[in-house]
Protein backbone atom coordinates (compact mmCIF):
# COMPACT_ATOMS: atom_id res chain seq x y z
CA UNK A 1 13.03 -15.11 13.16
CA UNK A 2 14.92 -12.97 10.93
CA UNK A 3 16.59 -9.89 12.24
CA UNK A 4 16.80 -6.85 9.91
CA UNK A 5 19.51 -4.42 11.61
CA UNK A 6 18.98 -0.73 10.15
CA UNK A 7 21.34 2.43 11.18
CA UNK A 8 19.18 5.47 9.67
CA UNK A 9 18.25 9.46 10.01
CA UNK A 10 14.60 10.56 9.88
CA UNK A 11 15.48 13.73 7.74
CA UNK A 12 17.40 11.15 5.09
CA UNK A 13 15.26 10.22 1.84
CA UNK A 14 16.98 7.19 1.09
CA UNK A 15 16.71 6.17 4.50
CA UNK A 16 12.56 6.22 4.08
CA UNK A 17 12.61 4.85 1.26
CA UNK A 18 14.88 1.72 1.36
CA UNK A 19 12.97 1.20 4.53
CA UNK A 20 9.28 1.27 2.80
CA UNK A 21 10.79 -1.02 0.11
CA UNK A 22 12.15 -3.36 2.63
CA UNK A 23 8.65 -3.11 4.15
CA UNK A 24 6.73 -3.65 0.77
CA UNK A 25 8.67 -6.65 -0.15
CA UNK A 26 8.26 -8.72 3.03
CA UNK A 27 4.73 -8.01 2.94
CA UNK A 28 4.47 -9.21 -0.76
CA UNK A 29 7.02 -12.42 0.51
CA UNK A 30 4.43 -12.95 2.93
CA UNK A 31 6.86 -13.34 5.74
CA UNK A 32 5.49 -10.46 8.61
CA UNK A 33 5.41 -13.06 10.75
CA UNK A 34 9.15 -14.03 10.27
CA UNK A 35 10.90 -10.79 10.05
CA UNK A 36 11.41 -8.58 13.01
CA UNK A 37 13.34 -4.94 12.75
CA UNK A 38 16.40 -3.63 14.57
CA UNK A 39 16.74 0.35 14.83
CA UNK A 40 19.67 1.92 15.15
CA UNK A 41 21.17 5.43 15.26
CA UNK A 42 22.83 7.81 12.44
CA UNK A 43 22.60 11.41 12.29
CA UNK A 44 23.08 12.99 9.29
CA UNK A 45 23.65 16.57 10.31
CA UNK A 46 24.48 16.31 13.72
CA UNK A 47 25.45 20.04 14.21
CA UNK A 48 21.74 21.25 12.98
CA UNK A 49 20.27 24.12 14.46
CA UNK A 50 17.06 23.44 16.26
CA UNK A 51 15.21 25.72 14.10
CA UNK A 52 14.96 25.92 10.33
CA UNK A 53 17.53 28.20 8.61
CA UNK A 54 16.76 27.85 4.84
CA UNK A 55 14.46 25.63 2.68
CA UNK A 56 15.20 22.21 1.49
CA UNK A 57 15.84 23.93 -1.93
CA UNK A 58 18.46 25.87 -1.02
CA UNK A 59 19.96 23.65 1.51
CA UNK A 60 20.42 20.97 -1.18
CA UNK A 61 21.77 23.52 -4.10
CA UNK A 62 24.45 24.61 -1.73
CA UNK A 63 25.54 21.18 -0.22
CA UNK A 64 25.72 19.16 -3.30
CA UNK A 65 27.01 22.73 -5.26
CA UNK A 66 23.26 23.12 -8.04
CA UNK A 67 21.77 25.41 -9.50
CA UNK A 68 18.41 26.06 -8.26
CA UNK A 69 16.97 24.39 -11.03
CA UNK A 70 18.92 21.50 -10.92
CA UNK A 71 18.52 20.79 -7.40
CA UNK A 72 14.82 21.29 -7.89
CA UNK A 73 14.78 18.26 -10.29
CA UNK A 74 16.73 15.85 -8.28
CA UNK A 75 14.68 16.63 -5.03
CA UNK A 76 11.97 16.07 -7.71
CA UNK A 77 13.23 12.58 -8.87
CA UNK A 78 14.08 11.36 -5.83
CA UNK A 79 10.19 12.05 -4.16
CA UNK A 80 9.11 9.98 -7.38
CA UNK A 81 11.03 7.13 -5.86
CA UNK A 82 9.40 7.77 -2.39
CA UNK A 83 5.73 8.02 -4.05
CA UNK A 84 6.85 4.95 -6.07
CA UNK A 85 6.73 3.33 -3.06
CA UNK A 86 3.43 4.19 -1.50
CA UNK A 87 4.80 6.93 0.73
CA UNK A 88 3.10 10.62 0.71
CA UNK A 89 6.79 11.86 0.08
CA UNK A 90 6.71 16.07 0.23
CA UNK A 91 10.65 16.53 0.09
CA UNK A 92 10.94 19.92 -1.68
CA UNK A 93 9.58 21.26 1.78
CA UNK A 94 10.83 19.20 4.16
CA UNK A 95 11.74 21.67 7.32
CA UNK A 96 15.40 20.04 8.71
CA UNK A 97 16.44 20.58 12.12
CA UNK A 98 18.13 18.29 14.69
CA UNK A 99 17.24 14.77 14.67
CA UNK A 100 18.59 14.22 18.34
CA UNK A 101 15.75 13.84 20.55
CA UNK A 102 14.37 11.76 17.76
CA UNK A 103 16.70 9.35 17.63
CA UNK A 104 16.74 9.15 21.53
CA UNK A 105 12.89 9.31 22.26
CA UNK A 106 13.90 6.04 19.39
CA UNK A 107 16.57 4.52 21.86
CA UNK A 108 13.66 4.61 24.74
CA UNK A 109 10.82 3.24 22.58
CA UNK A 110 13.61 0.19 21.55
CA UNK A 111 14.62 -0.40 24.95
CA UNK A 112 10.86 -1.24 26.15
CA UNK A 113 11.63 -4.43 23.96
CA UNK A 114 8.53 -4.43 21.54
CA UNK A 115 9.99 -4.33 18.26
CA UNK A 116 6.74 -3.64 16.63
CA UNK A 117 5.90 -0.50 18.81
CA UNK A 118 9.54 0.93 17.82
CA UNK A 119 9.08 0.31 13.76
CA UNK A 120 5.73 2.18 14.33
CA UNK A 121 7.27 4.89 16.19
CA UNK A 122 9.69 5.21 13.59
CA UNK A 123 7.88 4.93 10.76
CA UNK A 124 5.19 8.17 12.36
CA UNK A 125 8.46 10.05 12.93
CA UNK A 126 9.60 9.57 8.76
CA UNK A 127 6.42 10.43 8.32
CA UNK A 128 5.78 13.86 10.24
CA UNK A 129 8.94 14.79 8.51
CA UNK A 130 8.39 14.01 5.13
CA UNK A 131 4.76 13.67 4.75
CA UNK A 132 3.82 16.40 6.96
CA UNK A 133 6.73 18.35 6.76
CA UNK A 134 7.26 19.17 10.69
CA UNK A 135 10.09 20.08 12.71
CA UNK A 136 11.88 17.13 14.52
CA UNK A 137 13.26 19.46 16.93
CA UNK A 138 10.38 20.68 18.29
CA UNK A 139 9.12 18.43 21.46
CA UNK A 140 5.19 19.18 21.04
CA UNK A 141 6.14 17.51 17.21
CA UNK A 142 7.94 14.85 19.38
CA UNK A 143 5.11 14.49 22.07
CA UNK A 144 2.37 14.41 19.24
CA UNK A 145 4.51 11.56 17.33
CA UNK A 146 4.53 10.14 20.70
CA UNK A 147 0.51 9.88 21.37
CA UNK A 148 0.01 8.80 17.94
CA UNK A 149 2.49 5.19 18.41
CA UNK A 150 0.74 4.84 22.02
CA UNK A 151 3.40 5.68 24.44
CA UNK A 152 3.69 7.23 27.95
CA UNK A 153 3.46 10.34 28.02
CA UNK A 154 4.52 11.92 31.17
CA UNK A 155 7.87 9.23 30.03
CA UNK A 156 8.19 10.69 26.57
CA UNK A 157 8.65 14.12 28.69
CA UNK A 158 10.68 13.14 31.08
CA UNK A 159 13.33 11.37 28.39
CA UNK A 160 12.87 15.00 26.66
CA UNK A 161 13.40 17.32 29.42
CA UNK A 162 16.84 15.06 29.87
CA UNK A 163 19.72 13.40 28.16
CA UNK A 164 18.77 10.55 28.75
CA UNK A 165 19.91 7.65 25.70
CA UNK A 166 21.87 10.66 24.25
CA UNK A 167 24.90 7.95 24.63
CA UNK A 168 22.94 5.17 23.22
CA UNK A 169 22.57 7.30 20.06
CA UNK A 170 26.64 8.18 19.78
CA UNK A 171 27.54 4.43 20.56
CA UNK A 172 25.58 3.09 17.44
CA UNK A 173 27.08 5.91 15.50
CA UNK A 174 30.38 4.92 16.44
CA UNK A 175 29.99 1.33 16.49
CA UNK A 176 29.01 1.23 12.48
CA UNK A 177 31.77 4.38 11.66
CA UNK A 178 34.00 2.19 13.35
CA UNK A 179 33.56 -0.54 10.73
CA UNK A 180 33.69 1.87 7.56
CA UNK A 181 30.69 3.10 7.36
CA UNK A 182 29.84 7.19 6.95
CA UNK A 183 26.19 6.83 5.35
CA UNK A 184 23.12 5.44 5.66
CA UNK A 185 20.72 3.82 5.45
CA UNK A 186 22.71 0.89 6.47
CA UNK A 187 21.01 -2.75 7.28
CA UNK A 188 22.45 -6.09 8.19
CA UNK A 189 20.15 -8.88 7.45
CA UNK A 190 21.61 -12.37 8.19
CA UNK A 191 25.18 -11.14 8.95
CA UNK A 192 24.92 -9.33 5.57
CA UNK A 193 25.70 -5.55 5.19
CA UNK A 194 24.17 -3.94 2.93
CA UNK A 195 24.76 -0.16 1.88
CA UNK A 196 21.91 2.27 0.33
CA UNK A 197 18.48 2.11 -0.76
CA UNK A 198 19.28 -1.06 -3.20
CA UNK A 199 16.62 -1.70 -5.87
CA UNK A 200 14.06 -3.97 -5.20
CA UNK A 201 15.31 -7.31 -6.79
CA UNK A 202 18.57 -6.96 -4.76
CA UNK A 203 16.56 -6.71 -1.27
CA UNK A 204 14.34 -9.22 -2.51
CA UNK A 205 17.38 -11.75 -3.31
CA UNK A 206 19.06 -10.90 0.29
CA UNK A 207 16.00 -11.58 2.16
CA UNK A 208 15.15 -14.62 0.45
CA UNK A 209 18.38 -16.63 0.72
CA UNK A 210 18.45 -15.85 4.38
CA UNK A 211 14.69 -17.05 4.78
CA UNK A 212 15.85 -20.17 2.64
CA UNK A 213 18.90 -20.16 4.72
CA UNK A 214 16.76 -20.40 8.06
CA UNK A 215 14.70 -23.03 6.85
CA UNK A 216 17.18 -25.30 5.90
CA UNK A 217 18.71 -25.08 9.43
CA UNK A 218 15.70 -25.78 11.07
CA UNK A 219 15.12 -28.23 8.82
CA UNK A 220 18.24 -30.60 9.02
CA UNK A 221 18.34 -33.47 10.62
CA UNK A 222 19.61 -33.32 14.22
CA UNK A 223 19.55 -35.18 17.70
CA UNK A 224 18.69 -34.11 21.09
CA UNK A 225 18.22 -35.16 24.16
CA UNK A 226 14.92 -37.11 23.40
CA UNK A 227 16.17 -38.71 20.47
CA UNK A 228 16.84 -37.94 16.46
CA UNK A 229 14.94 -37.06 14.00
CA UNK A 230 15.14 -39.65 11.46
């Protein structure tokens, strides 16, 4: 099984989308049933607000020093990269607050072990920010996020109304800062790091040469204890 390790932020573009093209391109390998995911944690604005202060707009002018206009038309381009890949991508009004809880209501979904139920979870939570534009912050988003992957509940509240896996989250931030690395998204696949939403022929090269690379380990010759295959 191949392992696909990925440190991301629900309120990062990139993040979605080098995720959806990861998820396109196994699908069109035909390999679901020999990939599994890995989440991790990585919080892009860790000293949010809980509520919204400005709009995306403005928010994006300011931080990467726009004009209105020009900020417009990158938030533009990049939601033609998202739509490019089959995502409803609204990023122009995207509503960012904290991504905390989100990341540790992740760290509980992860630690029931079904790696499936956490890339759903994750995936619903990219998409009530981008696609529906809600507030990650706000635990009836959370709890609704929640009911929609299938989880517990009365759990999902309790791990709210906590700080619980708050640790979990600052130990995979530190573990990747730790080995030079300040953005995301961020996988490892096969002992491989790679940085950024790559384009598509890059992902597809990395995946298959460590599918080709599991296939000709399992496919060597070897003995064991009932004999060799010959």
């Amino acid at each position: 099984m191949l392992k696909i390790s990925v440190w991301t932020d629900y309120a990062c573009p990139f993040c979605y989308i080098a995720e959806a093209r990861v998820d396109n391109l196994v699908k069109e390998l035909k390999i679901e049933d020999r990939v599994s995911f890995d989440y991790h944690s990585f919080e892009l604005y860790p000293d949010a607000p809980k509520d919204v202060q400005e709009t995306t707009l403005v928010r994006f002018a300011k931080k990467y020093n726009l004009s209105m206009d020009a900020a417009a038309e990158r938030i533009d381009k990049i939601s033609q990269m998202g739509r490019a890949e089959g995502l409803d991508f609204k990023y122009s009004s995207t509503r960012n607050t904290n991504t905390m809880d989100a990341h540790r209501l992740t760290q509980y979904v992860n630690s029931l072990g079904d790696t499936k139920l956490t890339k759903k979870f994750s995936d619903l939570l990219f998409e009530a920010y981008f696609s529906d534009n809600l507030k990650l912050a706000d635990h009836n988003v959370l709890m609704e996020v929640a009911k929609k992957a299938g989880l517990d509940l009365t759990k999902i509240k309790e791990v709210l109304n906590s700080n619980a896996y708050f640790e979990d989250v600052r130990n995979d931030e530190e573990f990747i800062t730790s080995h030079g690395v300040n953005a995301v998204p961020f996988f490892i696949i096969n002992d491989k790091g790679i940085m950024g939403a790559q384009p598509k022929e890059t992902f597809k090269k990395i995946i298959t040469d460590a599918i080709d690379a599991e296939d000709a380990l399992s496919t060597g010759m070897s003995c064991g204890i009932d004999g060799c295959d010959i």
